[in-house]
C-alpha atoms as a PDB file:
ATOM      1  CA  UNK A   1      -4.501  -3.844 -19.815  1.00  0.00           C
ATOM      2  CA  UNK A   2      -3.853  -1.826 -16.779  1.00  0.00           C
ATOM      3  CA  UNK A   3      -2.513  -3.016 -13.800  1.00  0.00           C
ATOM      4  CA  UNK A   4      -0.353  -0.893 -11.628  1.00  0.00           C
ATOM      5  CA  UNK A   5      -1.969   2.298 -10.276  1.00  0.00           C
ATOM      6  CA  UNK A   6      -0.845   5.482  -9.121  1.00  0.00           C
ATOM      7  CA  UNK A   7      -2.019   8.213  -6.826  1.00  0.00           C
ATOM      8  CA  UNK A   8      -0.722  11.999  -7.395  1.00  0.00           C
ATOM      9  CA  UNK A   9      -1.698  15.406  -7.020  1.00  0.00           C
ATOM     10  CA  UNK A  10      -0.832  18.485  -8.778  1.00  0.00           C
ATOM     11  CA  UNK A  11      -2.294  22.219  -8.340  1.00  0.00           C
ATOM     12  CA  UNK A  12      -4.354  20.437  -5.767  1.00  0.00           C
ATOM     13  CA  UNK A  13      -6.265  18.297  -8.062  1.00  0.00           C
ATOM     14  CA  UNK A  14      -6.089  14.576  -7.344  1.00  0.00           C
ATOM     15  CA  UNK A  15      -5.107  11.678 -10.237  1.00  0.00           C
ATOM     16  CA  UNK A  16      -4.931   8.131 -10.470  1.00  0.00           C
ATOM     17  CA  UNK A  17      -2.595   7.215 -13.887  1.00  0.00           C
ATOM     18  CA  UNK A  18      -2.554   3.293 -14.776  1.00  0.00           C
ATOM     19  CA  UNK A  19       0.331   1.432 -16.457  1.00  0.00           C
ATOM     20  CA  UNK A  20       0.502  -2.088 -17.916  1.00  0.00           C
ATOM     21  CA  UNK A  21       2.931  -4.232 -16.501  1.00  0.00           C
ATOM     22  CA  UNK A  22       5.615  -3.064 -18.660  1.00  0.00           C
ATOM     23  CA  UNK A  23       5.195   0.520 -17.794  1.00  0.00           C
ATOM     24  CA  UNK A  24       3.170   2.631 -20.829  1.00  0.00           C
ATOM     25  CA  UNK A  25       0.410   4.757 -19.563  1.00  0.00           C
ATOM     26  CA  UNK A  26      -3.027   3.169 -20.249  1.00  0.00           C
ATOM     27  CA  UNK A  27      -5.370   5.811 -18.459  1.00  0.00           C
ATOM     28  CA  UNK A  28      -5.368   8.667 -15.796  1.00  0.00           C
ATOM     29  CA  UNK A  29      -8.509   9.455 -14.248  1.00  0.00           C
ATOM     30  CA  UNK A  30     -10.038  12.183 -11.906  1.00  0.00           C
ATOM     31  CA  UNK A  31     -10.535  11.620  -8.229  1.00  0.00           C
ATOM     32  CA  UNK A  32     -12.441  13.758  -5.956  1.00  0.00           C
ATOM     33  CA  UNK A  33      -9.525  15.855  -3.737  1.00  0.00           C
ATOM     34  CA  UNK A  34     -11.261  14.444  -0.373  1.00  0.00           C
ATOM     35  CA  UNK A  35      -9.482  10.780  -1.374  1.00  0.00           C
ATOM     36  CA  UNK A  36      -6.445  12.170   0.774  1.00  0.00           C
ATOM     37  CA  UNK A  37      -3.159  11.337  -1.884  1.00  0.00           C
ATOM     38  CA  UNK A  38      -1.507  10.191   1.290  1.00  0.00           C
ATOM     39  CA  UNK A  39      -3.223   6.911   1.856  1.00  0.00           C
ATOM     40  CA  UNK A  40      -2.589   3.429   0.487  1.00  0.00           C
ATOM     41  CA  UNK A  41      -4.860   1.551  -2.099  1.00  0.00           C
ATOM     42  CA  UNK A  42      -5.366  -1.750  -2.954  1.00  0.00           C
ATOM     43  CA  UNK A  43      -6.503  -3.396  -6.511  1.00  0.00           C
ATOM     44  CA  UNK A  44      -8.222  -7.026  -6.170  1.00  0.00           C
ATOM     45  CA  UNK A  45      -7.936  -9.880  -9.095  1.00  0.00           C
ATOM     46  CA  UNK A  46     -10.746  -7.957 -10.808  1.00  0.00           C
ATOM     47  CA  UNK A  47      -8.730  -4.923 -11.637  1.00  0.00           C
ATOM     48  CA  UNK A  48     -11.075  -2.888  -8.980  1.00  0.00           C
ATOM     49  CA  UNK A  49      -9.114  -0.272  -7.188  1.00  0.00           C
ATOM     50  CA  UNK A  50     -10.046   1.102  -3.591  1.00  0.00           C
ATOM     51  CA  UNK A  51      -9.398   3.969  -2.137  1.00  0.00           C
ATOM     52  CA  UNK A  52      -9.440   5.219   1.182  1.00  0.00           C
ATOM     53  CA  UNK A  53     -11.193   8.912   1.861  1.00  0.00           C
ATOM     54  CA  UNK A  54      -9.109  11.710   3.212  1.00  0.00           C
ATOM     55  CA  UNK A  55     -11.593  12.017   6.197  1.00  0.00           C
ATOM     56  CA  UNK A  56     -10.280   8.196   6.867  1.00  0.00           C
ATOM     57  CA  UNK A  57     -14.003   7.191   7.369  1.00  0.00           C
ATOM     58  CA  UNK A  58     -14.966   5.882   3.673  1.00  0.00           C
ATOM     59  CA  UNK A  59     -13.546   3.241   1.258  1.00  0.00           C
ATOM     60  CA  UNK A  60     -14.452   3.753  -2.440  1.00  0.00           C
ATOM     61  CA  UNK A  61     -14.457   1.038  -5.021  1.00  0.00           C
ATOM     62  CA  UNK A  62     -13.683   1.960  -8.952  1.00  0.00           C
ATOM     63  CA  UNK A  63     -13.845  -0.732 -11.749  1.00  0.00           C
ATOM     64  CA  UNK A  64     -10.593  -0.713 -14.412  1.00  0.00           C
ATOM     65  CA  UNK A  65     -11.922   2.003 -16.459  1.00  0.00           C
ATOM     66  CA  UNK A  66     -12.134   4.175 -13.391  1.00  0.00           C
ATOM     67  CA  UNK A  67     -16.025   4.718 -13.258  1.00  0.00           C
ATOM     68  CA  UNK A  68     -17.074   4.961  -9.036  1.00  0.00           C
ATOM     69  CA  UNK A  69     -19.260   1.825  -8.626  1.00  0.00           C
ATOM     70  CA  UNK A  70     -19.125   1.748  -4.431  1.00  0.00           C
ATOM     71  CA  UNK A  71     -18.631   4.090  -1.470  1.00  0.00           C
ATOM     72  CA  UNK A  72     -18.448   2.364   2.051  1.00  0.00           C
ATOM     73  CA  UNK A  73     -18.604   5.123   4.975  1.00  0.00           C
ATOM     74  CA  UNK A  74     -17.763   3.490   8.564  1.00  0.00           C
ATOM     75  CA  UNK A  75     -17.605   5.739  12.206  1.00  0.00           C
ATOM     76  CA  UNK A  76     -14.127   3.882  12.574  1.00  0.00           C
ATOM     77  CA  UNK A  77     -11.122   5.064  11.428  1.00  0.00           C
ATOM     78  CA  UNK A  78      -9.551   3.509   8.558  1.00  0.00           C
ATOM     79  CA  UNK A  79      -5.953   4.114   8.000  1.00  0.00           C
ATOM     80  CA  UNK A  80      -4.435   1.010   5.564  1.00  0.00           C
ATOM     81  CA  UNK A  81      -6.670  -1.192   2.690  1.00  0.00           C
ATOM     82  CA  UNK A  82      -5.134  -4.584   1.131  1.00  0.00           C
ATOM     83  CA  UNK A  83      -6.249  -7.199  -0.975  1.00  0.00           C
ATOM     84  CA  UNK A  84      -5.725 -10.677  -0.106  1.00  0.00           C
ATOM     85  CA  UNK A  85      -5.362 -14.132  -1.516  1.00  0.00           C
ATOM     86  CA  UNK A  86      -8.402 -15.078  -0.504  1.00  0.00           C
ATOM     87  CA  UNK A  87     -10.770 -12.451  -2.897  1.00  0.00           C
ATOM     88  CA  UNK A  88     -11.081 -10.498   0.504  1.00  0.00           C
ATOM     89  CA  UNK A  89     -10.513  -7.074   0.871  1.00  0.00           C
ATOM     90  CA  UNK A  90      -8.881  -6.181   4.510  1.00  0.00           C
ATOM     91  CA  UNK A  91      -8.118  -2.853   6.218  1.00  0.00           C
ATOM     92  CA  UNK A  92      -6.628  -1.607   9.456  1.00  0.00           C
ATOM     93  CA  UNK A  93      -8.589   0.396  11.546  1.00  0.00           C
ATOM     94  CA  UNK A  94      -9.124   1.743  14.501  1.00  0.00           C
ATOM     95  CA  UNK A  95     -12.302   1.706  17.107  1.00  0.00           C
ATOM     96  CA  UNK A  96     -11.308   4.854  19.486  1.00  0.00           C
ATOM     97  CA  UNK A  97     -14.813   3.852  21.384  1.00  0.00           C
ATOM     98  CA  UNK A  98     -13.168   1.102  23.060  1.00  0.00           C
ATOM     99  CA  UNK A  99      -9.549   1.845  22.329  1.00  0.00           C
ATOM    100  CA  UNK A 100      -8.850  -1.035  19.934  1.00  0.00           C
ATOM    101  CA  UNK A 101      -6.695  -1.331  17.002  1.00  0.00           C
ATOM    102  CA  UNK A 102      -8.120  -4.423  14.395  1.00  0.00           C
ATOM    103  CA  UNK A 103      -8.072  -5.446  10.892  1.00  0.00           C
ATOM    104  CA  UNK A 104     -11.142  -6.020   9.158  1.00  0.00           C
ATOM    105  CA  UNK A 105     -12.128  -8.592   7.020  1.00  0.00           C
ATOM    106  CA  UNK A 106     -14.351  -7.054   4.107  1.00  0.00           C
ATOM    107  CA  UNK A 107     -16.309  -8.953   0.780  1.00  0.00           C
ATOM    108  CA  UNK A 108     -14.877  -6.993  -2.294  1.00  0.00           C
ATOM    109  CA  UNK A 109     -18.206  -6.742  -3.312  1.00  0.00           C
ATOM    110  CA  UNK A 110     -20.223  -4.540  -0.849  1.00  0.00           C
ATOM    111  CA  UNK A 111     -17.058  -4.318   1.399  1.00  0.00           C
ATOM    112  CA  UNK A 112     -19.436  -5.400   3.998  1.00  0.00           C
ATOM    113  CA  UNK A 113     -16.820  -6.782   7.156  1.00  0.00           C
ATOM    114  CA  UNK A 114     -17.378  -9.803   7.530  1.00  0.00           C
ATOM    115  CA  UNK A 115     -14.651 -10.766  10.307  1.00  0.00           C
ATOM    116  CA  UNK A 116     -12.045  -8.542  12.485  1.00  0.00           C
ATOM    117  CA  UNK A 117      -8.800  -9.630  14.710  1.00  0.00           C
ATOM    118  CA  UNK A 118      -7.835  -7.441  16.972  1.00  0.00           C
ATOM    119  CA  UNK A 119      -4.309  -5.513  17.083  1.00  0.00           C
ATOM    120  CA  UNK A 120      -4.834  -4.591  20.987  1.00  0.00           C
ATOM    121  CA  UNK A 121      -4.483  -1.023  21.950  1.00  0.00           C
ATOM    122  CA  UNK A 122      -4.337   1.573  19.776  1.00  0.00           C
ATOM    123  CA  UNK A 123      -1.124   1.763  18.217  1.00  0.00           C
ATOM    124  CA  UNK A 124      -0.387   3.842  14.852  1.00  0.00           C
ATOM    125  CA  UNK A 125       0.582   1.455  11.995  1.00  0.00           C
ATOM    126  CA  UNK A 126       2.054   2.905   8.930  1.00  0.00           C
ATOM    127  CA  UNK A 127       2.003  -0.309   5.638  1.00  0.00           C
ATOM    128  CA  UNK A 128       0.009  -3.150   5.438  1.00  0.00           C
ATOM    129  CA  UNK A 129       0.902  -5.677   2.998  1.00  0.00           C
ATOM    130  CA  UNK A 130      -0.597  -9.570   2.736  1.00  0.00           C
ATOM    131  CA  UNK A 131       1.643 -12.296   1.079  1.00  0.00           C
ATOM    132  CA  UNK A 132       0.215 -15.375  -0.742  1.00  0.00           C
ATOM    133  CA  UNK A 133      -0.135 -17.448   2.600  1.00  0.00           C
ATOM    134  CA  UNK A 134      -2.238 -14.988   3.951  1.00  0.00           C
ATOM    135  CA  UNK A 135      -0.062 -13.598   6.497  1.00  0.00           C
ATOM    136  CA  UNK A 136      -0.376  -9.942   7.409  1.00  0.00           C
ATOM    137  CA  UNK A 137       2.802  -7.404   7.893  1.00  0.00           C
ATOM    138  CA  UNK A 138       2.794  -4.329   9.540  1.00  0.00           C
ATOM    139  CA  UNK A 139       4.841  -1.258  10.357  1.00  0.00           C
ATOM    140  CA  UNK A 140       3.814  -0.573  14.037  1.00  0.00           C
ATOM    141  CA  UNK A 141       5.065   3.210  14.009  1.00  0.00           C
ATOM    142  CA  UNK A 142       3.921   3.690  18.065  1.00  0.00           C
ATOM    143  CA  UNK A 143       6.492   0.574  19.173  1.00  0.00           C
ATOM    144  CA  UNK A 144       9.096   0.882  15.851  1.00  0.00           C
ATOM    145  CA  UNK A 145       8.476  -2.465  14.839  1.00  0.00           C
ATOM    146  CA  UNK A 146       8.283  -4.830  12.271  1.00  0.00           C
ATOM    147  CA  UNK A 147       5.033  -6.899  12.885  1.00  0.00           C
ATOM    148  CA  UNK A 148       3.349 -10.323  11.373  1.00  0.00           C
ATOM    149  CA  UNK A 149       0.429 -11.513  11.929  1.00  0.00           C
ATOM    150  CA  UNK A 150      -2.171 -14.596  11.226  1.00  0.00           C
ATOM    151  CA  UNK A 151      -5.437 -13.058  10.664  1.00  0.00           C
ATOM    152  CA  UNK A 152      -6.702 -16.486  13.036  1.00  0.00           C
ATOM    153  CA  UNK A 153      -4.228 -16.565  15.673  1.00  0.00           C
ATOM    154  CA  UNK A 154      -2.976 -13.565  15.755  1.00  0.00           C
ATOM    155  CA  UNK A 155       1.002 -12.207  16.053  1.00  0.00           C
ATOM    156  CA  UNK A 156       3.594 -14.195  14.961  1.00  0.00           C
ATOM    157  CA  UNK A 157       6.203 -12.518  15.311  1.00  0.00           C
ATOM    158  CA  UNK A 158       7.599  -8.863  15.392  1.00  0.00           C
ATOM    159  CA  UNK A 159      11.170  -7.525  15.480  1.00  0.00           C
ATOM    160  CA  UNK A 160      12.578  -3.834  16.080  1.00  0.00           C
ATOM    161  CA  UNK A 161      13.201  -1.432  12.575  1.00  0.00           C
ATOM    162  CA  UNK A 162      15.525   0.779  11.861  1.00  0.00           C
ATOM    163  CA  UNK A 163      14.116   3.438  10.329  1.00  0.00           C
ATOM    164  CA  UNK A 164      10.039   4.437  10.827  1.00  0.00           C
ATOM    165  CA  UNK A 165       8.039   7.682   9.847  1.00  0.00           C
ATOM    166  CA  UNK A 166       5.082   7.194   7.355  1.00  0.00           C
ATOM    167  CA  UNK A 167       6.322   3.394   5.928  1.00  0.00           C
ATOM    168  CA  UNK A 168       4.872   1.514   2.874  1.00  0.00           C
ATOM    169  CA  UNK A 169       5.611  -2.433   2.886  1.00  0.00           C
ATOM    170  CA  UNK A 170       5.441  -5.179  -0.006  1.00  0.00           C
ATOM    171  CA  UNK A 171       5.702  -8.425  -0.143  1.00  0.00           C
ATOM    172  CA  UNK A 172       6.820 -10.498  -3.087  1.00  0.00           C
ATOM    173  CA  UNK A 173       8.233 -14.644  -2.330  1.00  0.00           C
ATOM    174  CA  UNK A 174      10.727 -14.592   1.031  1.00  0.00           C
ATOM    175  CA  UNK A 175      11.235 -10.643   0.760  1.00  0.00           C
ATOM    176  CA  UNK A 176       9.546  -7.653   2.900  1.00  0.00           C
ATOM    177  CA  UNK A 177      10.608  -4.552   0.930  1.00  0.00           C
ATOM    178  CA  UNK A 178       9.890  -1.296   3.389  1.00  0.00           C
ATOM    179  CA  UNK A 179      10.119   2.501   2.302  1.00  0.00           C
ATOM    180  CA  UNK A 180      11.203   5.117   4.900  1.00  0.00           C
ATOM    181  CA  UNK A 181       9.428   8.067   3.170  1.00  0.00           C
ATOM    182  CA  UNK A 182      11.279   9.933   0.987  1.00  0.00           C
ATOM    183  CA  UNK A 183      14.540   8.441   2.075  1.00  0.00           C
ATOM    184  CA  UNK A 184      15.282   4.433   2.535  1.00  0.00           C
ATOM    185  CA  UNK A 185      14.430   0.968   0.633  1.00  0.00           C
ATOM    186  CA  UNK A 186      15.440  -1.173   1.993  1.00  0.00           C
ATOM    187  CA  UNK A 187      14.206  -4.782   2.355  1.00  0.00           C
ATOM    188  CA  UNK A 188      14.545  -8.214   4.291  1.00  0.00           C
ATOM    189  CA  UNK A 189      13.222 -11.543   5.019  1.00  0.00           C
ATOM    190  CA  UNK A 190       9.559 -11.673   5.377  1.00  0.00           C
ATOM    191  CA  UNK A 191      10.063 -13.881   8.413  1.00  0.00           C
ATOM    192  CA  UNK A 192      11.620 -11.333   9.996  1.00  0.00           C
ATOM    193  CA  UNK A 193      14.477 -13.028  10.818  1.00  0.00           C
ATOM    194  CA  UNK A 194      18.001 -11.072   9.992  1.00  0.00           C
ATOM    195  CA  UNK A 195      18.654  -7.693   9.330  1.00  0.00           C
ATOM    196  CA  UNK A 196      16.928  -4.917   7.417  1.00  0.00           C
ATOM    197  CA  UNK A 197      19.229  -4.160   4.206  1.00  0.00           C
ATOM    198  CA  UNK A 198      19.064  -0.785   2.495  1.00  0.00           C
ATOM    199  CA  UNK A 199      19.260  -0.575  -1.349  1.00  0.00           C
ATOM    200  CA  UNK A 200      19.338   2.398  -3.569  1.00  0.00           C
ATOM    201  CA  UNK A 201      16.546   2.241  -6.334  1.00  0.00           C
ATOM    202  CA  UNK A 202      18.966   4.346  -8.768  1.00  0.00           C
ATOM    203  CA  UNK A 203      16.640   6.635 -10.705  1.00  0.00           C
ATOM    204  CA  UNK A 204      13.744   7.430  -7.761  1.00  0.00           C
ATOM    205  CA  UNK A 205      16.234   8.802  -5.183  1.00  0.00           C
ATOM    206  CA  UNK A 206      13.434  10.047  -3.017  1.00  0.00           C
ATOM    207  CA  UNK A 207      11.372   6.980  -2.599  1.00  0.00           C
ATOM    208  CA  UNK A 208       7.833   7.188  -1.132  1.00  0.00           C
ATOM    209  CA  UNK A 209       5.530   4.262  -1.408  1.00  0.00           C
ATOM    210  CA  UNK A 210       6.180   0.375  -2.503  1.00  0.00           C
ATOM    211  CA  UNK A 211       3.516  -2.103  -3.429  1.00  0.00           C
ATOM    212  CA  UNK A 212       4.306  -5.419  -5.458  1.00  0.00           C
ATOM    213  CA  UNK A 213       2.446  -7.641  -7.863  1.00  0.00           C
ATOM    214  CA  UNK A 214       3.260 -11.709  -7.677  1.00  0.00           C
ATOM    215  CA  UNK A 215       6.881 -11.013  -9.154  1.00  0.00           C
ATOM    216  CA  UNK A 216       8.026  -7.505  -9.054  1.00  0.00           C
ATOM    217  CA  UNK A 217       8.268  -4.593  -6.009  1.00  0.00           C
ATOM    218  CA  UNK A 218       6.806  -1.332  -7.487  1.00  0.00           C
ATOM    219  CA  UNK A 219       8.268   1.905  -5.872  1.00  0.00           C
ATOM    220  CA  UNK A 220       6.691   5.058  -6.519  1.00  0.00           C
ATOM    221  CA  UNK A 221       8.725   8.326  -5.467  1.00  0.00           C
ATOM    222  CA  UNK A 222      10.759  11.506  -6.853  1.00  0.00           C
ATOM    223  CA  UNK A 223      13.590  10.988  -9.372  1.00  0.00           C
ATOM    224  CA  UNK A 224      16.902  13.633  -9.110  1.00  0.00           C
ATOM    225  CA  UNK A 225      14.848  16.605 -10.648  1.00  0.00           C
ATOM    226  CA  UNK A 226      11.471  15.890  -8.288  1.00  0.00           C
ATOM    227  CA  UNK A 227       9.445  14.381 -10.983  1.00  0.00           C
ATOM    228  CA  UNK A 228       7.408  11.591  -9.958  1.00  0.00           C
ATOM    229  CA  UNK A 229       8.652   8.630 -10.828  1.00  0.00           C
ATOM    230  CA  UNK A 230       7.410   4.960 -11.068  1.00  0.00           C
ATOM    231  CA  UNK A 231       9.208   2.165 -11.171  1.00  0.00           C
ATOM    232  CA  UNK A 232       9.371  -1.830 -11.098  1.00  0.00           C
ATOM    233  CA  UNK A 233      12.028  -3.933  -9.701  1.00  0.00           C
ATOM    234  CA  UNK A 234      13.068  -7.438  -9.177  1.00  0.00           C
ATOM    235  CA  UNK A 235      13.206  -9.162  -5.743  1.00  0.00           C
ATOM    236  CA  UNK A 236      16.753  -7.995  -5.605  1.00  0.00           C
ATOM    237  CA  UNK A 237      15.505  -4.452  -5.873  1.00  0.00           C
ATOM    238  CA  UNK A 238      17.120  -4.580  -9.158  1.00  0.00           C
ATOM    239  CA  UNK A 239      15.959  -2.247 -11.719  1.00  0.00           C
ATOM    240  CA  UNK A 240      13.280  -3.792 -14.566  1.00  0.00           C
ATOM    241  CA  UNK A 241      12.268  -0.532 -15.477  1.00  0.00           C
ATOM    242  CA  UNK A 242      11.252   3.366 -14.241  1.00  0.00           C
ATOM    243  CA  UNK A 243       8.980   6.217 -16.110  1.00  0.00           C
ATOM    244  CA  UNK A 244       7.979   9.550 -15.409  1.00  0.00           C
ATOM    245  CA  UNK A 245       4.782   9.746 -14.201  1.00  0.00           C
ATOM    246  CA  UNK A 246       3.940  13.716 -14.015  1.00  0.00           C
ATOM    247  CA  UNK A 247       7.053  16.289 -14.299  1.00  0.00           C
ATOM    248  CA  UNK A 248       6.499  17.943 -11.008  1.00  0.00           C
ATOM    249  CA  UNK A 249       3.664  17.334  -8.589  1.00  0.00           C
ATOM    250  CA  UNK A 250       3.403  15.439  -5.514  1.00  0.00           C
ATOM    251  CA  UNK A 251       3.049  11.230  -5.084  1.00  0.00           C
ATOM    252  CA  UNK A 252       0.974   9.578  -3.305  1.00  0.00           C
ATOM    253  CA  UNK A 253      -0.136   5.550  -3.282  1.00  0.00           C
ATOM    254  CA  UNK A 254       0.754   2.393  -5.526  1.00  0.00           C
ATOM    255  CA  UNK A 255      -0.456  -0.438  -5.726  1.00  0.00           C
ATOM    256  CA  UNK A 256      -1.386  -3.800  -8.121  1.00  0.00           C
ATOM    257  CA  UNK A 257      -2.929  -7.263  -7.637  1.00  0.00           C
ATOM    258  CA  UNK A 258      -0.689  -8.830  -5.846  1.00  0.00           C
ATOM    259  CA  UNK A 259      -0.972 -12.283  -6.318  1.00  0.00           C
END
């Protein structure tokens, strides 16, 4: 049974390969090379897997066998796509008609919004990751900070990082875990509270986007000789296990269900 996805690219063709849970390959399927490798997916408790287009206008919706069943095309920009506990499927977008920053609530169905809080002014956020409360974190890469929000009151809290430039986040029990692309992990407490620890993922010594499911962090990134690598780790960012995805190529997203 699939469940962990990954985006790559090589001789500019785009892939998605899926893994089971233990790591063997399952499937690997064609995408069209607008889906931009560079932006974040999102896989709901159905096994469906979004996408976001390269043009940042369109979200497409595959089942688990990888056959296209939806395209949603907005005028707003859409820059980050989560799933949440709730059976919703949210992005982070951006109206540049009035200036505003939001997340979107969206069925998983027809990804049809159905509600939106807004982040303010436009900022650039880099990582969106939900955990099972429903609270939304953030990598706001225009003020270098660590954000949290409540998708009905709004900010909770936010505290200054250490290290931004195209972040991924995940969020598994009381940890954040945070890429730096294509050189920190590092994690820390999803209250934000404390400091930001970094942690070397052994085998992927480039690492370039995290996701999670309900247990594990997933990493995806380059190992010593540039392969692309996948791996799974505890909350510890201990290693459970890593595998070669393509030898050579170029990354791009990961992601699971994560609840």
């Amino acid at each position: 049974v699939p469940v962990i996805f990954v985006v790559y690219n090589t001789a500019g063709i785009y892939y998605i390969r899926s893994y089971t849970t233990g790591g063997t390959l399952v499937d690997t399927w064609t995408i069209e090379t607008t889906e931009n490798i560079g932006n974040p997916m999102a896989v709901d408790t159905n096994t469906n897997v979004y996408t976001i287009t390269g043009d940042q206008h369109s979200i497409k919706k595959r089942n688990s066998s990888g056959t296209l069943v939806l395209t949603k095309t907005e005028t707003n920009w859409i820059y980050q796509i989560a799933a949440g506990p709730d059976g919703y499927i949210y992005t982070q977008e951006y109206d540049t008609d009035i200036n505003i920053g939001y997340i979107s609530k969206r069925n998983a169905s027809d990804l049809v919004s159905v509600g939106t809080k807004s982040l303010g002014s436009i900022n650039t956020y880099y990582g969106m990751a939900i955990d099972s409360d429903g609270d939304f974190y953030l990598m706001n890469d225009s003020t270098s900070k660590y954000e949290r929000w409540d998708f009905t009151t709004g900010l909770i809290s936010s505290v200054t990082a250490d290290h931004t430039t195209f972040n991924s986040l995940g969020v598994v029990g009381t940890k954040l875990a945070d890429v730096h692309w294509l050189s920190h992990a590092l994690t820390r407490l999803k209250d934000l509270s404390g400091a930001e620890t970094d942690v070397d993922l052994t085998t992927i010594t480039k690492p370039g986007a995290v996701g999670n499911t309900e247990t594990h962090f997933l990493f995806a990134g380059y190992n010593a000789s540039d392969y692309v690598t996948l791996g799974k780790y505890d909350t510890s960012l201990t290693k459970v296990w890593t595998t070669v995805v393509l030898n050579g190529g170029s990354y791009g997203s990961i992601a699971a269900y994560p609840f």
